[in-house]
Protein backbone atom coordinates (compact mmCIF):
# COMPACT_ATOMS: atom_id res chain seq x y z
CA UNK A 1 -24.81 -23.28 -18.65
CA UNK A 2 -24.80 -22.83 -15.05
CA UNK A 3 -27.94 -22.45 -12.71
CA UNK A 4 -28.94 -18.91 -11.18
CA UNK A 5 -29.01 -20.92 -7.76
CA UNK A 6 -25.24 -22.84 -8.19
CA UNK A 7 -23.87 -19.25 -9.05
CA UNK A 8 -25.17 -17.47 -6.47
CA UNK A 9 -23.41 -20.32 -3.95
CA UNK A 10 -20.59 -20.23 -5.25
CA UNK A 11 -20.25 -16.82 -5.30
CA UNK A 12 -21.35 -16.85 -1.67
CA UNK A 13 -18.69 -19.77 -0.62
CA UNK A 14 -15.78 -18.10 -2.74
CA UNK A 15 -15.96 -14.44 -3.03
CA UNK A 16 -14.40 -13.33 0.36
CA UNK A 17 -11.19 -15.74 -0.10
CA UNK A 18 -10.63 -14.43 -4.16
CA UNK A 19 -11.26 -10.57 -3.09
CA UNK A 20 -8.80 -11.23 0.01
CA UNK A 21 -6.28 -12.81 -2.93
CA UNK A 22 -6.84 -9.84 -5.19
CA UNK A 23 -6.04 -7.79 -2.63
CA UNK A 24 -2.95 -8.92 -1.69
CA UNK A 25 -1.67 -8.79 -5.36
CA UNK A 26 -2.95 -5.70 -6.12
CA UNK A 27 -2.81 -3.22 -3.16
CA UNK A 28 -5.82 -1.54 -4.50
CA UNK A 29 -9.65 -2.19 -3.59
CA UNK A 30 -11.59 -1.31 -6.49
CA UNK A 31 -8.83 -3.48 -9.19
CA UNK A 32 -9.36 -6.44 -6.89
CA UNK A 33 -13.21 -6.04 -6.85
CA UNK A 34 -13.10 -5.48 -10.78
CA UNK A 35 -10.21 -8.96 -10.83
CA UNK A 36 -13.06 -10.91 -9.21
CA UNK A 37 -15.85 -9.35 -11.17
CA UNK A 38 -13.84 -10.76 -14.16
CA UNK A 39 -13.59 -13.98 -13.02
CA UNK A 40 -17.10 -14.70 -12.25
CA UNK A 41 -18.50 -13.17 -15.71
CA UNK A 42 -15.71 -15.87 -17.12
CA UNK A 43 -17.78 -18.49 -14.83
CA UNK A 44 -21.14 -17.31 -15.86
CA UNK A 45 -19.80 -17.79 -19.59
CA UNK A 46 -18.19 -20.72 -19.34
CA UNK A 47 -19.47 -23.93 -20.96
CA UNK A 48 -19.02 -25.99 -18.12
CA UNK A 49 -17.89 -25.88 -14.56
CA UNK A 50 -15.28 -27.39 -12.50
CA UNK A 51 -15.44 -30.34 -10.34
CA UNK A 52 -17.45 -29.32 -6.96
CA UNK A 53 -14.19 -30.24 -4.72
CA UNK A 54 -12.03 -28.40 -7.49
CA UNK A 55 -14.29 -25.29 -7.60
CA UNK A 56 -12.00 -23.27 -5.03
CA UNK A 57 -8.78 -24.12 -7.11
CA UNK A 58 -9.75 -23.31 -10.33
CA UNK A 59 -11.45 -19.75 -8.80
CA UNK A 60 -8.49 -18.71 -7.15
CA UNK A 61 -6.22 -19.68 -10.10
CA UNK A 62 -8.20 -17.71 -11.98
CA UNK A 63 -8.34 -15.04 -9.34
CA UNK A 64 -3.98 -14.92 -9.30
CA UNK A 65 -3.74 -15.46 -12.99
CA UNK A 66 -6.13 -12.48 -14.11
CA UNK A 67 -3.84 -10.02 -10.92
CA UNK A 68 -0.84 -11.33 -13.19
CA UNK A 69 -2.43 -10.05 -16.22
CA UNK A 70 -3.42 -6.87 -14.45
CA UNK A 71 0.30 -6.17 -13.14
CA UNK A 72 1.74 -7.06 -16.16
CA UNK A 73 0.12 -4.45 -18.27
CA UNK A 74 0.09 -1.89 -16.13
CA UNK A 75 0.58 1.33 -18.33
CA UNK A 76 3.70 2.95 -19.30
CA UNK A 77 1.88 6.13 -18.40
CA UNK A 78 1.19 4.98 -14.69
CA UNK A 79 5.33 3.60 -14.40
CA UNK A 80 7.12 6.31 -15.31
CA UNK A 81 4.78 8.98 -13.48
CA UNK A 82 5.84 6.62 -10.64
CA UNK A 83 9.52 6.50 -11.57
CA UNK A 84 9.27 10.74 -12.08
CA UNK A 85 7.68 11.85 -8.45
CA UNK A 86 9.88 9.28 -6.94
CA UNK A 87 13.15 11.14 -8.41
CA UNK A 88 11.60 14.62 -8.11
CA UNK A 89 11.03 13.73 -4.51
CA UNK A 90 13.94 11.85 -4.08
CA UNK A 91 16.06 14.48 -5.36
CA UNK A 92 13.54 17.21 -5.02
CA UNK A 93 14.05 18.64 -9.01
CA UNK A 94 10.96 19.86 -9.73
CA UNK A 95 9.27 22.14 -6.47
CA UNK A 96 7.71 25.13 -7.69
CA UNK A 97 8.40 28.40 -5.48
CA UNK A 98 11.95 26.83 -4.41
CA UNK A 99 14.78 29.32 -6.41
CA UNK A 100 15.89 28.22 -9.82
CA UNK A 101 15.64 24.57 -9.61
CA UNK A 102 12.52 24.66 -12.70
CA UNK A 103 14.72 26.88 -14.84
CA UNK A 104 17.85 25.02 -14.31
CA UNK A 105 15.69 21.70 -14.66
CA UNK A 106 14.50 23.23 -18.42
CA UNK A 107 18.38 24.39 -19.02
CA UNK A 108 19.40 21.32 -18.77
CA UNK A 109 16.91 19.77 -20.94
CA UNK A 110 18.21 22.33 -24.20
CA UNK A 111 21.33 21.95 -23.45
CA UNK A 112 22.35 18.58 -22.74
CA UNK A 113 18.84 15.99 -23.98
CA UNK A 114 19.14 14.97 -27.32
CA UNK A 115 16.24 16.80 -29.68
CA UNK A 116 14.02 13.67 -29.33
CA UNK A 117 14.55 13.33 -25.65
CA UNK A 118 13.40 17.13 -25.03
CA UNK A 119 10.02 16.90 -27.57
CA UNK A 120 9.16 13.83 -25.02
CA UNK A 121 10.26 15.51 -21.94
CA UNK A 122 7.95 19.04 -22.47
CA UNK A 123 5.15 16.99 -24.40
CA UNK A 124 4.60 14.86 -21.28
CA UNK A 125 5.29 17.33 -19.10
CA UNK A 126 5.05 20.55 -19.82
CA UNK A 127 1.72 19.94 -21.93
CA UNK A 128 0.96 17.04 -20.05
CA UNK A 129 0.08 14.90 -23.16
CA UNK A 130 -0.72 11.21 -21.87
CA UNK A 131 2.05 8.56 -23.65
CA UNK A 132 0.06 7.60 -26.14
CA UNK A 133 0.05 11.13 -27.54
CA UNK A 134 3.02 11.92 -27.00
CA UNK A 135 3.71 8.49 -28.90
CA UNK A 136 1.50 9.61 -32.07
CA UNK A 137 2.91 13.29 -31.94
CA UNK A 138 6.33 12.00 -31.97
CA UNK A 139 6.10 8.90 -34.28
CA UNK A 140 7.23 6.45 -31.78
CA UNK A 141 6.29 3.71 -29.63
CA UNK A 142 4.97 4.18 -26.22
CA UNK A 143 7.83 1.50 -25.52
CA UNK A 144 10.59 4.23 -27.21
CA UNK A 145 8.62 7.18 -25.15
CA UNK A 146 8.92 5.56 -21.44
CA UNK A 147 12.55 4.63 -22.57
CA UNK A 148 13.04 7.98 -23.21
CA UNK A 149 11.83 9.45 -20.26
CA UNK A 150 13.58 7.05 -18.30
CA UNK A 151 17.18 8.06 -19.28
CA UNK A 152 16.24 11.70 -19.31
CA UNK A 153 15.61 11.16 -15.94
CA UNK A 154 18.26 9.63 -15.04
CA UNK A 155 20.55 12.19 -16.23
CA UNK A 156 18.35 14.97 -14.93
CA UNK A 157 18.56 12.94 -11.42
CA UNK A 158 22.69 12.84 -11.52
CA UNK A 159 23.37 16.51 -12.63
CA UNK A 160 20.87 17.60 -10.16
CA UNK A 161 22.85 15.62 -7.50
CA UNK A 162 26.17 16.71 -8.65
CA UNK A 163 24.98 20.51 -8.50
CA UNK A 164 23.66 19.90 -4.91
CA UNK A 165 27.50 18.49 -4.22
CA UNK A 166 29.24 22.13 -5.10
């Protein structure tokens, strides 16, 4: 078990370089503090420590494995919301107040989604379910929803840019 007083140093010594690290990976403050959080409580549970002179490695390999693990399962949720206000504002689809573009954006969906596709599409965003509702509603995978919503948006992206051609 590790001392109260060889904790607190190394914390001192190594927490500015492994938040910095964090950082970097993760473009957000409070996932890198919670990263390094992580890998401390890992160090205060650990059975023993590192080598003195191999301290820094090991923390900061710990530090960019554990941001791996944090990108990697970033939600489906948080990826397609991503993927859908980049479209809508790349192709501007969905803005409220601006003529028909909502009622020819649900048009489309009945007419040319497939039944499946158009349960996701207004579950997620119509009722604003999170994916793993819209998952258990529908009897899928969050993996199947996301796929779903991607190629709905897709083809919601191209129609609306071939209407805006005419």
């Amino acid at each position: 078990m590790i001392s109260k007083e060889r904790f607190e140093e190394i914390y001192r010594r190594h927490y500015s370089g492994m938040y910095r690290l964090a950082r970097t990976m993760l473009y957000d403050a409070d996932e890198s503090k919670d990263v390094v959080s992580d890998v401390f409580a890992r160090l205060l549970q650990a059975d023993k420590l590192p080598q003195e002179d191999k301290t820094e490695g090991y923390l900061m390999s710990a530090v960019r494995n554990r941001c791996h693990d944090v990108l990697s399962h970033k939600t489906i949720r948080e990826r397609v919301e991503k993927l859908f206000l980049q479209e809508s504002a790349h192709s501007r689809v969905v803005t409220f107040g601006e003529d028909d573009r909502l009622e020819r954006l649900m048009l489309f969906v009945e007419a040319k989604l497939p039944p499946l596709s158009q349960q996701i599409f207004r579950l997620r965003f119509l009722r604003e379910m999170s994916y793993e509702e819209v998952a258990q509603a529908t009897g899928v995978s969050k993996v199947t929803v996301y796929n779903h919503l991607s190629q709905s948006l897709q083809q919601i992206k191209e129609y609306f840019k071939e209407t805006a051609k005419r």
